[in-house]
Protein backbone atom coordinates (compact mmCIF):
# COMPACT_ATOMS: atom_id res chain seq x y z
CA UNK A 1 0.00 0.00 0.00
CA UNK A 2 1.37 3.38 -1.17
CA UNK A 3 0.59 6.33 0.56
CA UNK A 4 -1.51 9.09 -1.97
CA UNK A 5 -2.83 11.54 -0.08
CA UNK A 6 -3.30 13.10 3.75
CA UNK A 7 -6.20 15.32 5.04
CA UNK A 8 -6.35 17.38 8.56
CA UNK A 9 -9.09 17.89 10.60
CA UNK A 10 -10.86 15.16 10.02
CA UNK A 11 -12.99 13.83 12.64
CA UNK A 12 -14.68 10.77 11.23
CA UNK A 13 -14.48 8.42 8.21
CA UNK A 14 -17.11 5.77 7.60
CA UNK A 15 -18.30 3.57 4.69
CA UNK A 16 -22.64 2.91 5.01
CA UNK A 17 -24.12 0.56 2.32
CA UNK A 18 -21.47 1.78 -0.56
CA UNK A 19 -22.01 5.17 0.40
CA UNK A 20 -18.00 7.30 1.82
CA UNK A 21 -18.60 10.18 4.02
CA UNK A 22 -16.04 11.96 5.60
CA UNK A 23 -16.03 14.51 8.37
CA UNK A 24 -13.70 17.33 7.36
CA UNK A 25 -13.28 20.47 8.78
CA UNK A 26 -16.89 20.39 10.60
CA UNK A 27 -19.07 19.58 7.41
CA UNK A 28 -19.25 15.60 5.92
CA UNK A 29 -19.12 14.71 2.60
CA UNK A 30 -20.49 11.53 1.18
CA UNK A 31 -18.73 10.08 -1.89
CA UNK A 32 -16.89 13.09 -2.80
CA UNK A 33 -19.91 14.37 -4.19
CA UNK A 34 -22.15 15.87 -1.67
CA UNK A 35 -21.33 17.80 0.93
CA UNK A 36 -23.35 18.24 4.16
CA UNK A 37 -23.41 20.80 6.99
CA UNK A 38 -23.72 18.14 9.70
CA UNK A 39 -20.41 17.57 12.02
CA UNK A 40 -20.62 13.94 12.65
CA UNK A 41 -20.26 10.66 9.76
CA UNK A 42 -22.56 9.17 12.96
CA UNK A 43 -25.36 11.86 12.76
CA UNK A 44 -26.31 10.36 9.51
CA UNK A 45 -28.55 7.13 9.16
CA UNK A 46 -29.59 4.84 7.02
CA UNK A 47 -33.10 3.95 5.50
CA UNK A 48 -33.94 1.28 3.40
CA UNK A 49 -31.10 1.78 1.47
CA UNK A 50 -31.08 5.74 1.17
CA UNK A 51 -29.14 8.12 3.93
CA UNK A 52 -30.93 10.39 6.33
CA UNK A 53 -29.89 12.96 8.39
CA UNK A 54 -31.42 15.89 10.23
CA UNK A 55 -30.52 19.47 10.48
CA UNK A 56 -32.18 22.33 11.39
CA UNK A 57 -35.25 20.83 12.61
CA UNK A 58 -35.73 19.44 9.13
CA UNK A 59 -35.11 15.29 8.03
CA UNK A 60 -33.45 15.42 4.53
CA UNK A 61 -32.97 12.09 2.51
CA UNK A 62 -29.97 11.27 0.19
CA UNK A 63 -31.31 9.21 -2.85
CA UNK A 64 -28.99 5.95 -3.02
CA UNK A 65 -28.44 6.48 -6.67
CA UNK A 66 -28.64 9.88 -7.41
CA UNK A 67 -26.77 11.08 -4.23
CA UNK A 68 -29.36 14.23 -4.60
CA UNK A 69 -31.66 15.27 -1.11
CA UNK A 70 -34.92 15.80 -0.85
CA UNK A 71 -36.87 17.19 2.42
CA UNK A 72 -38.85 14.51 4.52
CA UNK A 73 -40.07 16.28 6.92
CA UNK A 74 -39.53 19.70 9.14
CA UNK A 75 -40.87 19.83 12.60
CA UNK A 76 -39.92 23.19 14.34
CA UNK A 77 -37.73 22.77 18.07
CA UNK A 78 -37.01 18.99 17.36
CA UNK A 79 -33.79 18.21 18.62
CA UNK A 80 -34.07 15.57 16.46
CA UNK A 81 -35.89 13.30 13.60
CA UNK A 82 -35.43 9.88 12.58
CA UNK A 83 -37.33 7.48 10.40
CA UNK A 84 -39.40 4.76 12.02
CA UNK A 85 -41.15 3.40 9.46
CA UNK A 86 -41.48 4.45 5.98
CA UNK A 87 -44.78 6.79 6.94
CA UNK A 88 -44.13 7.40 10.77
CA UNK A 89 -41.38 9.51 12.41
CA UNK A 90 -39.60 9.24 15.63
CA UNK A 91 -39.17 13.05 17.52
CA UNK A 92 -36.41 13.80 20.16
CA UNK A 93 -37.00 16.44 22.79
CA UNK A 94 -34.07 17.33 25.42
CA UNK A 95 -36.33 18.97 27.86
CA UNK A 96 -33.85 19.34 30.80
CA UNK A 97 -30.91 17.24 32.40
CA UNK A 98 -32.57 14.33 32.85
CA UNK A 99 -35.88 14.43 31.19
CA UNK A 100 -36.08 13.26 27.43
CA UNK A 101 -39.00 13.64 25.38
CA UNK A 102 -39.89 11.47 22.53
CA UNK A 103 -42.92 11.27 20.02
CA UNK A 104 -44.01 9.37 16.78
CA UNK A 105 -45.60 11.73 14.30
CA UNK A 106 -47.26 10.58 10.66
CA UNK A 107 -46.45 12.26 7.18
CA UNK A 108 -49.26 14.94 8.40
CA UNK A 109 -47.27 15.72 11.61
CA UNK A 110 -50.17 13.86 13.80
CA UNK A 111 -48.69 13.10 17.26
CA UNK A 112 -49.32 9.51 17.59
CA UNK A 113 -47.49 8.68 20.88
CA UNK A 114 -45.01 10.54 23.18
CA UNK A 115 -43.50 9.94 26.43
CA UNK A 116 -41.23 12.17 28.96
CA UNK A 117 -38.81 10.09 30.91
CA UNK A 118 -35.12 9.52 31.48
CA UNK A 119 -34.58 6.77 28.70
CA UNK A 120 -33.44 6.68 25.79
CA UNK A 121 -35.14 5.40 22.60
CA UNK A 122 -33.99 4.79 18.97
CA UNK A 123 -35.57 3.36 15.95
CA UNK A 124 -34.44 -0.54 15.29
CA UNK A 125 -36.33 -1.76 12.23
CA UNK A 126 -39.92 -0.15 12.68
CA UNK A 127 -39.68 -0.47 16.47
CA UNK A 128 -38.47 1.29 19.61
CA UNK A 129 -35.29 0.20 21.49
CA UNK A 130 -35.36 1.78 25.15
CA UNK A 131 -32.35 1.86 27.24
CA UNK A 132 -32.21 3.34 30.85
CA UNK A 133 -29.98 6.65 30.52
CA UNK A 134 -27.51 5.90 32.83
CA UNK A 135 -27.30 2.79 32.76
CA UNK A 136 -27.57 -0.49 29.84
CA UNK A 137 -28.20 -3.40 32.16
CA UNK A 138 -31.92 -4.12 30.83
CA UNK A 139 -34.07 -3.09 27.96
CA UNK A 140 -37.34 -2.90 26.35
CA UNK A 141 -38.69 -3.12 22.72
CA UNK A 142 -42.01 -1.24 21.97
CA UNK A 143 -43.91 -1.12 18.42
CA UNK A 144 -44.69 2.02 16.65
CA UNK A 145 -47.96 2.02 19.10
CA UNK A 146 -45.41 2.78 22.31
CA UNK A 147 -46.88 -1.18 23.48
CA UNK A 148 -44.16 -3.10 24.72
CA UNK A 149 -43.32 -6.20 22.75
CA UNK A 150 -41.39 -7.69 25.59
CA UNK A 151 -38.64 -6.57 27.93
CA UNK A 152 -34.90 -8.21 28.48
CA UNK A 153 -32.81 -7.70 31.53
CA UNK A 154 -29.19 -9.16 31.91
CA UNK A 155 -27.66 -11.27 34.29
CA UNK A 156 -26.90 -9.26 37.34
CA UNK A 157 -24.10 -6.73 37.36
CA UNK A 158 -24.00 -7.01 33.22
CA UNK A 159 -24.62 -3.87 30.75
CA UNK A 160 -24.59 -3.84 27.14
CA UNK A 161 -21.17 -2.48 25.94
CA UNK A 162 -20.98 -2.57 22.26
CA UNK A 163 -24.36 -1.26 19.87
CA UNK A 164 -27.09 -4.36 19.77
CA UNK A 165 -27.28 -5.29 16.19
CA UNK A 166 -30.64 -6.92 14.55
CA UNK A 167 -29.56 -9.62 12.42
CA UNK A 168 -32.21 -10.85 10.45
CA UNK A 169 -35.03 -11.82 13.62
CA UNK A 170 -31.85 -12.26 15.82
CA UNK A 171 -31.18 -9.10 18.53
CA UNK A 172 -27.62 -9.86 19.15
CA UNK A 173 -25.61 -8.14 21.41
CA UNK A 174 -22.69 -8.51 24.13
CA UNK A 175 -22.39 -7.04 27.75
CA UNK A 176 -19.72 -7.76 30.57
CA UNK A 177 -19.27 -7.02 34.63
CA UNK A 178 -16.30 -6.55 36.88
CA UNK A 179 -13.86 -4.07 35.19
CA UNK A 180 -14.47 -6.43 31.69
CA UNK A 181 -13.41 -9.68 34.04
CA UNK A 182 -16.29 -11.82 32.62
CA UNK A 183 -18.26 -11.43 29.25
CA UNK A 184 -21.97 -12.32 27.90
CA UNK A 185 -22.77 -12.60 24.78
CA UNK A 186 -26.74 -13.26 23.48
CA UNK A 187 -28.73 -13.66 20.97
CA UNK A 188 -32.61 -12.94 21.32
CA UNK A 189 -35.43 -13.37 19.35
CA UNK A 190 -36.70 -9.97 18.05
CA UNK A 191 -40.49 -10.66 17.73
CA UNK A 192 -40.89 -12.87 20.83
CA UNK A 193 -38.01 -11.82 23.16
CA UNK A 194 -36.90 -15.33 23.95
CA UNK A 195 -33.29 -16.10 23.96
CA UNK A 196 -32.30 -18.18 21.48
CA UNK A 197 -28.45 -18.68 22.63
CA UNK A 198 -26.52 -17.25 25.66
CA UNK A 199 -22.85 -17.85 26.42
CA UNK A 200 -20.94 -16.23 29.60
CA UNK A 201 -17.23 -16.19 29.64
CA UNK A 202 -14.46 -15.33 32.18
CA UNK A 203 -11.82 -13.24 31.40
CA UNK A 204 -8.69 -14.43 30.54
CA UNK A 205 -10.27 -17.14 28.86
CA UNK A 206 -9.19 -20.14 26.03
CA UNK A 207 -11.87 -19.21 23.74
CA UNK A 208 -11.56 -15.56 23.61
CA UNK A 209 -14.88 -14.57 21.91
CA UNK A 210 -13.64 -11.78 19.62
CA UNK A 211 -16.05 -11.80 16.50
CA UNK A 212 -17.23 -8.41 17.07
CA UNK A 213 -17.10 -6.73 13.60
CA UNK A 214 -20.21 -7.48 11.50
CA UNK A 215 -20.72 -7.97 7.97
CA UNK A 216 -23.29 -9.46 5.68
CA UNK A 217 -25.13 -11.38 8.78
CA UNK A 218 -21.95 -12.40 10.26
CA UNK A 219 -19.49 -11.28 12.58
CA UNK A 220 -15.73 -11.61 12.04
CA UNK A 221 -12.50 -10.91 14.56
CA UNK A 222 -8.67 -11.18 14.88
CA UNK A 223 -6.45 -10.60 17.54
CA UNK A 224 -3.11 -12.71 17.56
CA UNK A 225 -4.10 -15.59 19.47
CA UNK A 226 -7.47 -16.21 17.24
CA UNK A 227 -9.39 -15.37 13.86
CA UNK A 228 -12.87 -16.06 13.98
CA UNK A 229 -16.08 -16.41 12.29
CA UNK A 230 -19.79 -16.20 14.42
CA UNK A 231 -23.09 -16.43 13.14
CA UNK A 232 -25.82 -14.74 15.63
CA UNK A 233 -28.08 -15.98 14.46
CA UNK A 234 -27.41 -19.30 15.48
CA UNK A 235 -24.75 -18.66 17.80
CA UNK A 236 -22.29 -20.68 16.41
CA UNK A 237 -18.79 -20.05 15.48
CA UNK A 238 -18.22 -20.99 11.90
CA UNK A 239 -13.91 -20.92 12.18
CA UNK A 240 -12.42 -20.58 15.40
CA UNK A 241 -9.12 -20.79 14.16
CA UNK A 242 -5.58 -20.73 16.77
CA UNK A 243 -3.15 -18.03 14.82
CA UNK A 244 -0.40 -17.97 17.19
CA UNK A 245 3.48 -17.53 16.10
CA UNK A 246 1.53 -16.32 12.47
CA UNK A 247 1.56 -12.63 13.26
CA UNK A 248 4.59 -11.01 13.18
CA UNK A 249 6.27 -10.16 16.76
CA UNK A 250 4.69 -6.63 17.66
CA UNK A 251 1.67 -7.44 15.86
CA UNK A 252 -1.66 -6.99 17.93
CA UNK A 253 -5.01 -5.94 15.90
CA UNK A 254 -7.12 -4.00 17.57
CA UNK A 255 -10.27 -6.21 18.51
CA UNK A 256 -12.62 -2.92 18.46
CA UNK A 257 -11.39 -1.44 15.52
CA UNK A 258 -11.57 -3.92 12.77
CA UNK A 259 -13.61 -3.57 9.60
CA UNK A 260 -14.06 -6.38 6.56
CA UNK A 261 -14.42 -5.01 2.83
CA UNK A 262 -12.94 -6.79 -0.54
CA UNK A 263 -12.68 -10.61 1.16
CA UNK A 264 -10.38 -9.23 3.81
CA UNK A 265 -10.53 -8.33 7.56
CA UNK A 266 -8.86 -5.03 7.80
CA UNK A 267 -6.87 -3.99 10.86
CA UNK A 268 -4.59 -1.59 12.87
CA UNK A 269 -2.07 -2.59 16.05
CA UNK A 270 -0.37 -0.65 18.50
CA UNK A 271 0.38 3.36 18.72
CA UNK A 272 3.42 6.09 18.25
CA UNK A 273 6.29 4.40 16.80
CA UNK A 274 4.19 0.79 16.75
CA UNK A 275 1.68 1.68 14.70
CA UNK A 276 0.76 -0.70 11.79
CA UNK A 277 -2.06 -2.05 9.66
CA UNK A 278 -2.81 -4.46 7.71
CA UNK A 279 -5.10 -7.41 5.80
CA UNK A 280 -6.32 -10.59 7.12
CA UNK A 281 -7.21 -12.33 4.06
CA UNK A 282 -10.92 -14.67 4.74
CA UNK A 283 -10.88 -16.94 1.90
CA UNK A 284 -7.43 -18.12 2.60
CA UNK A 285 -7.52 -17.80 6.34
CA UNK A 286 -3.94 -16.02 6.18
CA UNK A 287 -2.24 -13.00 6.49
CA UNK A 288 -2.49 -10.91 3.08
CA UNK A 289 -0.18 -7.97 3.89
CA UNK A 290 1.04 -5.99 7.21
CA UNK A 291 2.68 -2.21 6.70
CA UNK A 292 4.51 -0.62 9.72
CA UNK A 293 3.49 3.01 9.86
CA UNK A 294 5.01 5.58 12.67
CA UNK A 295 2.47 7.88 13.94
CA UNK A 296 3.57 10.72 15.97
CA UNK A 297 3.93 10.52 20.14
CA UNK A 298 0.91 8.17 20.82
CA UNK A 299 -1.05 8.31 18.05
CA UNK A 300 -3.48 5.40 16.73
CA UNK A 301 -4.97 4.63 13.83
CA UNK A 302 -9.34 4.42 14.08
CA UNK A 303 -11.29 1.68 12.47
CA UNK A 304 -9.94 1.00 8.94
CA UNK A 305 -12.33 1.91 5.62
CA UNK A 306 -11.88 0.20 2.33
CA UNK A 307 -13.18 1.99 0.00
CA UNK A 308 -12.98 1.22 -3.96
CA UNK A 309 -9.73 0.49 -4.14
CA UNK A 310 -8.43 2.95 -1.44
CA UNK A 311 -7.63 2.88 2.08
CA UNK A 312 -9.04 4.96 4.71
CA UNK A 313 -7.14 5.89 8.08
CA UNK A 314 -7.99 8.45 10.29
CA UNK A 315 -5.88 9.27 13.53
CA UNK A 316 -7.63 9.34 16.87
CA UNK A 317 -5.48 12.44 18.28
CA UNK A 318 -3.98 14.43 15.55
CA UNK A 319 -7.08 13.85 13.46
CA UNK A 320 -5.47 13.53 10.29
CA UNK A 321 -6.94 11.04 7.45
CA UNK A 322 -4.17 9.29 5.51
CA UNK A 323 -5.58 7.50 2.36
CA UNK A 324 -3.59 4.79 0.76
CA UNK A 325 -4.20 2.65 -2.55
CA UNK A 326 -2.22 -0.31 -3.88
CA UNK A 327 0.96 -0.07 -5.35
């Protein structure tokens, strides 16, 4: 991998259903084409295929195709609009420190349902996710009517760590207790609420569960001891493979920051002088390429983005985007 080009002040880089957007210099800009007034690659969504993303009390819509916006709706003092379901819309309210308000409006701006409390609430495929604010150790799942579906709360001392993920009918997600000393991972069923697979490890452990980056219905992970394959839906691993004395010494990938694009698990290890990246390659099961790369003091490389035929990699401190392409 060559080295082609460097950008500062970049504050997020992101690929969402074959769509690039970059933060850069407090606007993002989605395949180098369109270029929105939002800070944050997170603040926009995606929507059967097309990207949302509100500003200014307004929801705008990026056509998929035409990478062209059109206005959704505009709903004056929302903190914020999402899409629940292709007619209904889900409203966010900050109405002090701890109280939140949220509503579902139709295309004619008819409140439907709204509740003030301290929870949060997003939009999961047509329904309503609600966390306690402070706190991720139990959750409920409501439909578009604010009726609760059914409710989930961990084993004691657990909270959800890492974004639940809907996989098909499968709400899989992973939580963990005691300064990360022991792990749960779970699988439930998203129209009944029963739990379909559960497995609780301790930390250090022989079968280090890392298959925490998720692609196509499966998750993948590396770290140097292991590359793996899980399906939640079924909660089995499909490789479990022992990779030790294959990575080079010096060599850790970063569980959390791992990404898959072009048949290959992408990764970054260590930070300042240690810094490197590189290619786990799936078909093959073996290392396709590592690059050592010096960053500056203790600098690390964020989550890796392949991108037709390039290489995104954006530096958690400095905040500069390096963007390489093969030689």
């Amino acid at each position: 991998m060559r080295l082609v080009r460097t950008m500062s002040n970049c504050t997020g880089v992101k690929c969402v259903e074959g769509h690039l957007l970059q933060a850069i210099n407090g606007e993002v800009i989605v395949d180098d084409l369109k270029t929105i007034c939002v800070e944050s690659v997170d603040l926009i969504l995606l929507f059967q295929g097309n990207l949302n993303y509100c500003l200014d009390f307004t929801l705008f819509e990026i056509d998929r195709e035409s990478v062209h916006e059109s206005v959704l709706i505009s709903v004056d003092g929302a903190d914020s609009l999402s899409r629940l379901t292709k007619n209904l819309f889900l409203i966010h309210n900050r109405l002090s420190r701890k109280e939140l308000k949220y509503s579902i409006i139709d295309e004619s701006k008819n409140v439907l349902w709204e509740v003030v409390g301290n929870r949060f609430i997003k939009a999961v495929l047509g329904r309503l996710l609600v966390f306690n604010r402070l706190s991720k150790e139990e959750f409920w799942v409501l439909d578009t009517s604010g009726i609760e579906l059914f409710h989930y709360k961990l084993p004691l001392g657990f909270n959800v760590y890492r974004n639940i993920e809907v996989i098909n009918d499968t709400l899989f997600f992973m939580s963990n207790k005691e300064a990360n000393n022991f792990m749960n991972v779970t699988g439930v069923d998203f129209s009944t609420g029963k739990v379909k697979w559960n497995y609780e490890y301790s930390i250090p452990y022989e079968t280090n569960f890392i298959a925490t980056t998720l692609y196509k219905n499966l998750t993948y992970g590396l770290s140097n001891r292991f590359y793996q394959v899980f399906d939640p839906e079924t909660g089995e691993f499909l490789v479990n493979l022992n990779i030790e004395n294959i990575l080079p010494a010096g060599i850790f990938p970063e569980v959390n920051r791992q990404n898959v694009a072009d048949r290959r698990l992408w990764f970054v290890s260590g930070r300042g002088n240690d810094v490197s990246f590189g290619a786990f390659n799936i078909d093959m099961s073996k290392i396709d390429f590592i690059v050592r790369f010096p960053l500056s003091e203790e600098d690390q490389f964020d989550t890796p983005v392949y991108y037709k035929g390039r290489l995104y990699l954006r530096t958690l401190h400095s905040n500069t985007l390096h963007i390489f392409e093969k030689e």
